[in-house]
Protein backbone atom coordinates (compact mmCIF):
# COMPACT_ATOMS: atom_id res chain seq x y z
CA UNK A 1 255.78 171.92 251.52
CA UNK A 2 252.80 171.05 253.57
CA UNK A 3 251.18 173.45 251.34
CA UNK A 4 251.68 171.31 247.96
CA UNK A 5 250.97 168.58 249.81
CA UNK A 6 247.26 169.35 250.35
CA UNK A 7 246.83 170.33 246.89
CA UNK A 8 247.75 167.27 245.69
CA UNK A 9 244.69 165.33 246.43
CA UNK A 10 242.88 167.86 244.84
CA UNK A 11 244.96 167.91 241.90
CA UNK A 12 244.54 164.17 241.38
CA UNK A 13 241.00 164.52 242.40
CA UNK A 14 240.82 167.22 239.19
CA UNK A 15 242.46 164.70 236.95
CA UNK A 16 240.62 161.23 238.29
CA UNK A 17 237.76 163.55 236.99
CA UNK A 18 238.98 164.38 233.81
CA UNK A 19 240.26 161.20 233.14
CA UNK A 20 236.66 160.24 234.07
CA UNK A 21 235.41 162.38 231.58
CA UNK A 22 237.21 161.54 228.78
CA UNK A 23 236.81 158.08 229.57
CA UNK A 24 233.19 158.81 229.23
CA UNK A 25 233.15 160.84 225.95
CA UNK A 26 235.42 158.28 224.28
CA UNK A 27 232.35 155.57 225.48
CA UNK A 28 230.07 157.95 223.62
CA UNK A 29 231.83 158.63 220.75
CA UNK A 30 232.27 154.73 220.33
CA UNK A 31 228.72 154.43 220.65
CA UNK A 32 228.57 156.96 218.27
CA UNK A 33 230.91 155.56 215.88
CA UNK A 34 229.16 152.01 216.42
CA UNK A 35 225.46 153.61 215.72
CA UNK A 36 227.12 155.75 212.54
CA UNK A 37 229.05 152.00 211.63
CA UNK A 38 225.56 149.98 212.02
CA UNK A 39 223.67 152.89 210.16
CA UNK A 40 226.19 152.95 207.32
CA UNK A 41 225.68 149.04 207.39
CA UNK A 42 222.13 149.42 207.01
CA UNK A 43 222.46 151.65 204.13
CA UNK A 44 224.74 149.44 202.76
CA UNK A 45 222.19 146.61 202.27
CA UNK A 46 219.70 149.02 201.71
CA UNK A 47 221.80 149.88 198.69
CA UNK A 48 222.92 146.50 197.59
CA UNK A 49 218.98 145.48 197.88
CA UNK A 50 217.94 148.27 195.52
CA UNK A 51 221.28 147.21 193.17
CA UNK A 52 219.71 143.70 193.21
CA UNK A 53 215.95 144.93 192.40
CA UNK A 54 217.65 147.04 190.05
CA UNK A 55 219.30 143.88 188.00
CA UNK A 56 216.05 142.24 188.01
CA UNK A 57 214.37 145.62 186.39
CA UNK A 58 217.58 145.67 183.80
CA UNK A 59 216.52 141.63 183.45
CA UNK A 60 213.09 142.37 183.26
CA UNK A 61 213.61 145.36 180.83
CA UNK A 62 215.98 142.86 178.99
CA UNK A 63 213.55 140.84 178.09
CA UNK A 64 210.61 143.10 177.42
CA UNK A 65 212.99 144.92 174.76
CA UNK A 66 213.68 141.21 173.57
CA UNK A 67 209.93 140.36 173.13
CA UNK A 68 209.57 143.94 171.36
CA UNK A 69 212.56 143.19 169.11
CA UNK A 70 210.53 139.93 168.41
CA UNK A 71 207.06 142.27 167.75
CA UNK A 72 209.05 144.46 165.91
CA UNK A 73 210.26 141.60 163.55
CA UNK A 74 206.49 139.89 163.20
CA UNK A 75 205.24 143.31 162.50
CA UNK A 76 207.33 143.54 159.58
CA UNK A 77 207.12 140.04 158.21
CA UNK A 78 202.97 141.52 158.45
CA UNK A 79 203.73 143.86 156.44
CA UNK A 80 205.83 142.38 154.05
CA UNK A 81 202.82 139.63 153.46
CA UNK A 82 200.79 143.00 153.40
CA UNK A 83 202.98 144.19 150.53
CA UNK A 84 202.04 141.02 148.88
CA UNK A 85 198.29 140.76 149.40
CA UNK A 86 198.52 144.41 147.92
CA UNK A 87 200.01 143.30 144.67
CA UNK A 88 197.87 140.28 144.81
CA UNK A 89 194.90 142.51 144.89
CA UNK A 90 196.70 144.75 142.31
CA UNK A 91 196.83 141.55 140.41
CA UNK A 92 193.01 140.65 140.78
CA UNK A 93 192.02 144.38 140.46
CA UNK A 94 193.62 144.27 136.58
CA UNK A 95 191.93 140.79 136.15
CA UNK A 96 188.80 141.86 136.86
CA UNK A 97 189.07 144.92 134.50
CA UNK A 98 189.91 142.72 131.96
CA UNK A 99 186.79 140.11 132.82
CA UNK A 100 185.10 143.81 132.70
CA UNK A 101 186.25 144.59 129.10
CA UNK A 102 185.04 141.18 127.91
CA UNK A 103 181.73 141.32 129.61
CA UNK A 104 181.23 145.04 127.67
CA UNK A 105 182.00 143.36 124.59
CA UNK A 106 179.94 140.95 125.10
CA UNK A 107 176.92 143.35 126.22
CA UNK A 108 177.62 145.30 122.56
CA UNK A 109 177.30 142.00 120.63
CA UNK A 110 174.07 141.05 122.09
CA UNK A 111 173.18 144.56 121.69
CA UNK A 112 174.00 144.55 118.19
CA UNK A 113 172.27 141.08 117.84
CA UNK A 114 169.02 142.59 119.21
CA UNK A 115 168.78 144.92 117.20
CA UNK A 116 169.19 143.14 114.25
CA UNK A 117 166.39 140.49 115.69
CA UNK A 118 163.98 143.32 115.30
CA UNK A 119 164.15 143.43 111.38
CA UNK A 120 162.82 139.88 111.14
CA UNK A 121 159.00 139.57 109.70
CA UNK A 122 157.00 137.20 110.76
CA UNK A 123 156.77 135.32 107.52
CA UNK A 124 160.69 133.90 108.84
CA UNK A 125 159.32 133.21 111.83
CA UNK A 126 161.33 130.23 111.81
CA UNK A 127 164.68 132.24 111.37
CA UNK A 128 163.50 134.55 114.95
CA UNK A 129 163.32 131.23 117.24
CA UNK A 130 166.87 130.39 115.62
CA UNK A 131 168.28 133.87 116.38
CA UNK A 132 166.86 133.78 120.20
CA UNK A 133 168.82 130.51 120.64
CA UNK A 134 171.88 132.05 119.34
CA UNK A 135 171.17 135.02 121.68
CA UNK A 136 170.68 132.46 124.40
CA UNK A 137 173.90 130.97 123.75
CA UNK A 138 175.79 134.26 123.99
CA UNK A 139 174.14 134.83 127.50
CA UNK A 140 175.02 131.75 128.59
CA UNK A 141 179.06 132.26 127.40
CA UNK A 142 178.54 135.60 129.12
CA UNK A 143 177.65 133.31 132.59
CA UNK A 144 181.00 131.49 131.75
CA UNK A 145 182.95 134.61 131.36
CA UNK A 146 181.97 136.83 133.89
CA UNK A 147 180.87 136.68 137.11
CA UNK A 148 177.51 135.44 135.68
CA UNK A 149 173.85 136.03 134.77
CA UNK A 150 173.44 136.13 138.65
CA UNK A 151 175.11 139.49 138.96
CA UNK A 152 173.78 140.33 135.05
CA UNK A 153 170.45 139.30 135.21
CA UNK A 154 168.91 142.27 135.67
CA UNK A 155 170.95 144.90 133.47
CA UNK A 156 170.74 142.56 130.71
CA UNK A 157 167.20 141.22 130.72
CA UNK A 158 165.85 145.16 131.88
CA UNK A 159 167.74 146.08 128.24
CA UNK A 160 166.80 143.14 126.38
CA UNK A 161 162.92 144.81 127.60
CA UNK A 162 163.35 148.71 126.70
CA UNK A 163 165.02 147.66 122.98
CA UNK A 164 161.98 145.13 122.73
CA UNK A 165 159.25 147.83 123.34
CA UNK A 166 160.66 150.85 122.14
CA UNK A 167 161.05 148.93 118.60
CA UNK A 168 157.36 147.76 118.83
CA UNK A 169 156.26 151.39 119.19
CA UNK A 170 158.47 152.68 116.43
CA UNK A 171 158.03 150.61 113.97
CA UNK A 172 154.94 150.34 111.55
CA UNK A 173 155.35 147.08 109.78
CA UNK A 174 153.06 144.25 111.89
CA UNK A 175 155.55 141.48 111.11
CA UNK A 176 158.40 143.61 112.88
CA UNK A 177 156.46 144.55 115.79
CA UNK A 178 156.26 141.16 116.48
CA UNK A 179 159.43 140.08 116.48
CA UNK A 180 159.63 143.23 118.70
CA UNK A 181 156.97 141.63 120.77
CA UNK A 182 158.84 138.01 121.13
CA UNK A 183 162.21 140.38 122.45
CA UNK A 184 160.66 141.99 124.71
CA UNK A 185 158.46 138.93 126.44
CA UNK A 186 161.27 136.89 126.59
CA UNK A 187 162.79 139.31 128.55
CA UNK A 188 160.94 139.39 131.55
CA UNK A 189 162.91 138.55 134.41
CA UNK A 190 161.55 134.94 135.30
CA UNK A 191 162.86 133.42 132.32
CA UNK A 192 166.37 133.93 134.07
CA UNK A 193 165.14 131.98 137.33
CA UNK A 194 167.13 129.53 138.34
CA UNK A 195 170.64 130.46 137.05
CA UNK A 196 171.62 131.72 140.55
CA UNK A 197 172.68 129.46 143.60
CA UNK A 198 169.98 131.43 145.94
CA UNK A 199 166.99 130.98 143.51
CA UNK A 200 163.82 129.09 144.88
CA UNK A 201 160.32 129.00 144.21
CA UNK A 202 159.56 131.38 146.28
CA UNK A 203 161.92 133.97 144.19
CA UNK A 204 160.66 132.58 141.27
CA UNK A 205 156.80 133.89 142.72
CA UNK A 206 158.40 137.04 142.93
CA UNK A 207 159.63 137.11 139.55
CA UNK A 208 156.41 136.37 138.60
CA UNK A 209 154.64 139.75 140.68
CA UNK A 210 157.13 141.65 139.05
CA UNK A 211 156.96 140.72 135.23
CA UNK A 212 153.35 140.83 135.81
CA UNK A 213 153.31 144.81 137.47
CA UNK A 214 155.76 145.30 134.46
CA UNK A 215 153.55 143.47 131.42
CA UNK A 216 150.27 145.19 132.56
CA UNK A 217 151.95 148.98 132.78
CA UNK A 218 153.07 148.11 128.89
CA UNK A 219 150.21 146.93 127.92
CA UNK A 220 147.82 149.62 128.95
CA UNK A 221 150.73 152.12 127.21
CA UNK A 222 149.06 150.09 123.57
CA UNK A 223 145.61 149.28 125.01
CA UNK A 224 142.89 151.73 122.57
CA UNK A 225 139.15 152.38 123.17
CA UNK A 226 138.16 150.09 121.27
CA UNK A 227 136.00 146.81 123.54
CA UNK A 228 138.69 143.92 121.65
CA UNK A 229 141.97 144.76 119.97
CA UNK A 230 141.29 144.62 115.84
CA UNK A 231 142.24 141.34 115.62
CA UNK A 232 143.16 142.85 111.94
CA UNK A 233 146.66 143.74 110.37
CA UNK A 234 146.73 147.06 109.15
CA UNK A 235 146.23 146.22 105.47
CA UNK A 236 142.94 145.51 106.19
CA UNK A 237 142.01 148.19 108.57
CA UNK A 238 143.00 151.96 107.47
CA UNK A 239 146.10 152.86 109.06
CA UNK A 240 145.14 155.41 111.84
CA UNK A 241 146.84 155.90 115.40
CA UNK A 242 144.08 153.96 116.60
CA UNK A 243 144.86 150.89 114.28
CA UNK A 244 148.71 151.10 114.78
CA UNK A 245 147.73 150.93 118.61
CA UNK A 246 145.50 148.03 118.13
CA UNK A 247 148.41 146.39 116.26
CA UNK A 248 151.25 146.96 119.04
CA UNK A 249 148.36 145.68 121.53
CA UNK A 250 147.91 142.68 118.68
CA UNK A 251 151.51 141.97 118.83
CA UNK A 252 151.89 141.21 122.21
CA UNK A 253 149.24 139.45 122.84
CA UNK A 254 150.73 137.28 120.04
CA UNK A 255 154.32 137.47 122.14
CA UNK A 256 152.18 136.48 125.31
CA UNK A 257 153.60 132.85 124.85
CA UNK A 258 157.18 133.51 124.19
CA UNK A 259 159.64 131.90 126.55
CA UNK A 260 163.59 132.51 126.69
CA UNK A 261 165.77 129.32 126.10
CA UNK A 262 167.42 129.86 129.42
CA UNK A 263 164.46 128.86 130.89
CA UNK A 264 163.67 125.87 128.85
CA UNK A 265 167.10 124.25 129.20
CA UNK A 266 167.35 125.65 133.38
CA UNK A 267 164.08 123.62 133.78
CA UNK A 268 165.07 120.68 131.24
CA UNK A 269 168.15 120.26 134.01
CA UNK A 270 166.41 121.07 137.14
CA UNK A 271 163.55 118.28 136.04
CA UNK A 272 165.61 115.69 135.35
CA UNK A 273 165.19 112.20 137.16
CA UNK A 274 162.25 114.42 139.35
CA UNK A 275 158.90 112.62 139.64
CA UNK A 276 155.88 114.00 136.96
CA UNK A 277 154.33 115.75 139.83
CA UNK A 278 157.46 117.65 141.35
CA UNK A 279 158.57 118.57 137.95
CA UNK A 280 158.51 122.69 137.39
CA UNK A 281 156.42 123.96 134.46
CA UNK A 282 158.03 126.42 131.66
CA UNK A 283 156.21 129.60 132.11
CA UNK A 284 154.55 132.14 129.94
CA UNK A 285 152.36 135.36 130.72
CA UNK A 286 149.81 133.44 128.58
CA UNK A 287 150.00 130.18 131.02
CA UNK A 288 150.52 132.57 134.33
CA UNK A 289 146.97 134.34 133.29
CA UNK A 290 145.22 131.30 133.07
CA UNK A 291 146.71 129.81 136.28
CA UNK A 292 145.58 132.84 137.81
CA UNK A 293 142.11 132.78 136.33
CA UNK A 294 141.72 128.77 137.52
CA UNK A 295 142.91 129.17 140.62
CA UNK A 296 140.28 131.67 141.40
CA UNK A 297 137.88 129.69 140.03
CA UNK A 298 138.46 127.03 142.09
CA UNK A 299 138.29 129.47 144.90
CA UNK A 300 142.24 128.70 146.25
CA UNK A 301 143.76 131.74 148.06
CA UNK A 302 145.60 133.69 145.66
CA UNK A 303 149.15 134.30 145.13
CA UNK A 304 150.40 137.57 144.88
CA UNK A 305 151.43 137.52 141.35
CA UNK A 306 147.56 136.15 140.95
CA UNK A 307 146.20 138.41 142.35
CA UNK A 308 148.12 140.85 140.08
CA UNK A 309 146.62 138.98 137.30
CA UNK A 310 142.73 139.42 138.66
CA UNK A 311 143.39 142.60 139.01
CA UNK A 312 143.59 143.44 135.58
CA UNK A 313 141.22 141.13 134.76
CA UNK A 314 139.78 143.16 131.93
CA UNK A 315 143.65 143.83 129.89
CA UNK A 316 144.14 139.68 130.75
CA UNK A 317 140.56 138.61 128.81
CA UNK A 318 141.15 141.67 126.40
CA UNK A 319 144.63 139.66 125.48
CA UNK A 320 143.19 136.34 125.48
CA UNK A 321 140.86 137.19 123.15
CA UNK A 322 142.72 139.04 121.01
CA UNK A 323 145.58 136.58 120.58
CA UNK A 324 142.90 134.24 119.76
CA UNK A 325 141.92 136.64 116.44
CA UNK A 326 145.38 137.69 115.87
CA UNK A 327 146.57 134.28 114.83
CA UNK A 328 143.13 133.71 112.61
CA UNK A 329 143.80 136.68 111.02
CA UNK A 330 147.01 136.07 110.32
CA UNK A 331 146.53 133.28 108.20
CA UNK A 332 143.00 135.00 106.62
CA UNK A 333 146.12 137.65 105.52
CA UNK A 334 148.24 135.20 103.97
CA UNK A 335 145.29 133.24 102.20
CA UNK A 336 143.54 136.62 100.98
CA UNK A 337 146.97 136.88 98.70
CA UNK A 338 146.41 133.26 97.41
CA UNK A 339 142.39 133.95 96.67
CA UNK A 340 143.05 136.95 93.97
CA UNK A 341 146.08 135.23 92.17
CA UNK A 342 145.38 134.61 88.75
CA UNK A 343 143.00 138.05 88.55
CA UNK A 344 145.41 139.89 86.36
CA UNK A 345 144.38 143.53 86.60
CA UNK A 346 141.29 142.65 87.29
CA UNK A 347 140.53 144.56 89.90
CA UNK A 348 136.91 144.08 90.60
CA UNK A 349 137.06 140.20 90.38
CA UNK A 350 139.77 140.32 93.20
CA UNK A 351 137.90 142.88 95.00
CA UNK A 352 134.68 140.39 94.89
CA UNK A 353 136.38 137.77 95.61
CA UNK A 354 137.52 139.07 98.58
CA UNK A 355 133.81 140.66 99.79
CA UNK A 356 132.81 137.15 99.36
CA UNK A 357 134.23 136.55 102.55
CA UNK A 358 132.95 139.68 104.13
CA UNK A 359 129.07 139.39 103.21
CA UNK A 360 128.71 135.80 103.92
CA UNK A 361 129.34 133.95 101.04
CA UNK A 362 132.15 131.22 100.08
CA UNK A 363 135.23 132.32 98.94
CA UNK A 364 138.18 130.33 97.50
CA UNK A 365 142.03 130.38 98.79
CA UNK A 366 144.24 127.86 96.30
CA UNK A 367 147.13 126.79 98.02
CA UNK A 368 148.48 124.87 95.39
CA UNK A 369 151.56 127.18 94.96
CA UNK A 370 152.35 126.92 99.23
CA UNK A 371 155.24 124.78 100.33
CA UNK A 372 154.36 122.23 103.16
CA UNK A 373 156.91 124.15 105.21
CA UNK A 374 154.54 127.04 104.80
CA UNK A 375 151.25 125.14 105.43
CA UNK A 376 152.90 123.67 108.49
CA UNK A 377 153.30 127.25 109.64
CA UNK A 378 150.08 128.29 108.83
CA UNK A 379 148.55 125.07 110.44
CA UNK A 380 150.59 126.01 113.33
CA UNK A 381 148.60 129.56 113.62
CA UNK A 382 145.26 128.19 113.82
CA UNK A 383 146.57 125.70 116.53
CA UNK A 384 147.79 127.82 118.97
CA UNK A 385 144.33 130.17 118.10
CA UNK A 386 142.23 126.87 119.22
CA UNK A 387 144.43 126.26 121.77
CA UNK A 388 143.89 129.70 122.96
CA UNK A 389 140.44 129.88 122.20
CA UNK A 390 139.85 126.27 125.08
CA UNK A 391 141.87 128.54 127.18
CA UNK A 392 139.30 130.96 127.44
CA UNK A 393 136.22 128.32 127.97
CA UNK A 394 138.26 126.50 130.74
CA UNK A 395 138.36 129.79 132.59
CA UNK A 396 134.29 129.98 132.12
CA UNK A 397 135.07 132.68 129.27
CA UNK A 398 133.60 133.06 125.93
CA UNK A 399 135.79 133.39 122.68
CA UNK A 400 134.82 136.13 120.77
CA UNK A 401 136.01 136.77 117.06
CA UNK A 402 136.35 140.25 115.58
CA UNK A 403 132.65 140.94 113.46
CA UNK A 404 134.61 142.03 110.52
CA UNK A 405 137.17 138.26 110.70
CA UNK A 406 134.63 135.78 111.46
CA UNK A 407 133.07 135.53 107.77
CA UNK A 408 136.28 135.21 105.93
CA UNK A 409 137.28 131.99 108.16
CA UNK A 410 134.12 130.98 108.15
CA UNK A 411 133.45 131.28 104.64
CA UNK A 412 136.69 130.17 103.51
CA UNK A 413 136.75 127.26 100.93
CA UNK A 414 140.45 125.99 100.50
CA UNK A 415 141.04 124.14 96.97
CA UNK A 416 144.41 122.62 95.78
CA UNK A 417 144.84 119.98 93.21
CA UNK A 418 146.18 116.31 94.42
CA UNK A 419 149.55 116.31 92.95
CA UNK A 420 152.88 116.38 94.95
CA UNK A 421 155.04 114.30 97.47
CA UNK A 422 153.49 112.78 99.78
CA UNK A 423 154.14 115.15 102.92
CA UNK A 424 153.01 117.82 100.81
CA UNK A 425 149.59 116.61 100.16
CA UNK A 426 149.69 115.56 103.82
CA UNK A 427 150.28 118.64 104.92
CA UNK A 428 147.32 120.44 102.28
CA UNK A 429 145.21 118.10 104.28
CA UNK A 430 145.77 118.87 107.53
CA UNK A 431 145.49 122.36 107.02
CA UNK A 432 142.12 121.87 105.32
CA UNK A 433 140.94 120.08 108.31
CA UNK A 434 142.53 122.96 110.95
CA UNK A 435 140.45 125.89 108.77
CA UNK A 436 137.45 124.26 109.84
CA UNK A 437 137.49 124.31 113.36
CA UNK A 438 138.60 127.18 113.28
CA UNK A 439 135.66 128.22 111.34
CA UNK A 440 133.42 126.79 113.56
CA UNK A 441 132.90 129.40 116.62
């Protein structure tokens, strides 16, 4: 008894310890519980923070697919006003094949029309100018139905050029190659100036350098041996390549005046209401060559295109001078028909008649039987010849005529009765008057 009384202490000791223990692992495993309880909390918020960042990426994305819906939709109304341009285009695409076809038309008409030009003598003369205003005309509808002479210029005159000189070398008939002549002068590029929006006087220089390189490489193509052109049509000189030479040269210095309408009526609007001395001059080769010749002169520093000119100083005189004969002879060649009228088959009385001229003495040319309308144009002949021939003495150059043409017009006695209306007789009178000057050299 004594015995379970000593063990008791120990006993309780034992289980005061064990209560002590458990006491102490239920402290931990609360402390346990509370750290697992505040860690859990922790990822709790961690959790509902990354849930909250992850409904503002799902708003964010929201929108970002709404703005691409919105891309998405103006990329296709783009394209749908693409679509449209396209068959807009389409549209302007079959407009301007049609402008196209027109404008080719067009090209073969004034094709056709040149050609034609070059079967006209010089005795309708009259009936040329008319046909190179009805050419003008057509280029000028061409401006109106295309996209202009600005874009056309070139093809068109550059055409109007190669038809003008190929028919001058071709043919064999004087009065054709000068018709042939006329086309091709009047094609040189500055008689287009001023059609386009960007054309000023300093383009218009330019135009000038380049006809110039252009007339000059021509001309030395139909330039012979010979010191001045025969200032003769081939019926009086034997035909020979040398002759037919001298006429193509003869024919363009008698074209060296031509000028294209567009240029006359370009200028007529560009000079209107403009003071005398801001006004812009119609130019020729014929007026460019003596511009060149007095500005240098005068000692004035020299334009390009002038200098071009001085340059080929010998082809410019050469042409001078031989447009100066040409137009003599041209009436000597109408008046030479007139002199041996009436002859019959007498040959020798025409054949003196003629010789007259040649060896010094007077001969007669009756132009009784000549309308006025063809003593105007003969008239007008020997005008443009003086006019020519003051050219050359303002420039400090002496006119020569050809030895074999300066008897006949200086021999040459013109008789016609006194009958007729009055312009008529007015007209026989002038002309008269016009032979001698031009007899007097």
């Amino acid at each position: 008894m004594r015995l379970h009384i000593v063990r008791l202490p120990a006993f309780c000791v034992f289980a005061s310890t064990i209560l002590t223990l458990a006491a102490c692992q239920q402290a931990r495993d609360l402390d346990e519980m509370k750290a697992t309880t505040n860690e859990m909390r922790d990822i709790t918020r961690d959790m509902r923070d990354e849930t909250r960042q992850m409904n503002q990426t799902t708003n964010k994305m929201g929108k970002a697919t709404g703005s691409m819906n919105d891309s998405m939709q103006s990329m296709l109304e783009s394209m749908q006003e693409m679509t449209k341009t396209t068959k807009l285009m389409a549209d302007s695409l079959t407009d301007m094949k049609s402008s196209m076809d027109v404008m080719k038309a067009n090209t073969a008409a004034l094709a056709n029309k040149m050609d034609h030009l070059g079967q006209i003598t010089e005795t309708n003369l009259v009936e040329t100018n008319s046909r190179m205003k009805s050419m003008s005309k057509n280029m000028e509808s061409m401006d109106a139905t295309t996209t202009g002479l600005c874009q056309s210029r070139n093809p068109q005159a550059a055409d109007m050029r190669l038809k003008g000189f190929d028919g001058l070398r071709k043919e064999t008939e004087i009065e054709i190659k000068v018709a042939d002549a006329v086309l091709f002068t009047v094609g040189l590029e500055f008689n287009m100036w001023g059609l386009c929006s960007n054309d000023t006087l300093a383009t218009r220089d330019d135009m000038f350098k380049i006809a110039l390189e252009e007339y000059f490489a021509k001309l030395k193509s139909v330039t012979s041996k010979n010191e001045y052109a025969r200032a003769l049509a081939p019926s009086y000189v034997a035909p020979s390549s040398s002759s037919l030479m001298d006429a193509d040269f003869d024919a363009m210095a008698y074209a060296m005046n031509a000028v294209h309408d567009i240029q006359k009526n370009t200028l007529a609007k560009i000079n209107v209401g403009q003071p005398v001395n801001q006004k812009i001059s119609v130019a020729s080769v014929q007026s460019l060559i003596i511009e060149a010749y007095l500005a240098n002169k005068a000692g004035q520093p020299l334009k390009p295109w002038q200098k071009m000119v001085i340059a080929n100083n010998r082809a410019a005189l050469r042409l001078l001078q031989a447009r100066h004969n040409f137009l003599i002879a041209g009436v000597i060649g109408k008046l030479k028909d007139q002199a041996v009228k009436g002859v019959g088959n007498n040959l020798a009385l025409g054949f003196n008649k003629l010789m007259g001229g040649m060896m010094g003495t007077k001969w007669d040319a009756d132009v009784t039987g000549l309308q006025a309308a063809e003593l105007e144009n003969l008239s007008n002949f020997i005008l443009q010849a003086l006019e020519t021939r003051k050219m050359l003495t303002s420039i400090g150059v002496k006119p020569v005529m050809d030895s074999e043409l300066a008897p006949f017009i200086k021999n040459l006695s013109i008789k016609h009765d006194h009958r007729g209306a009055a312009a008529l007789i007015t007209a026989r009178k002038r002309f008269t008057t016009l032979v001698k000057m031009a007899g007097q050299l």
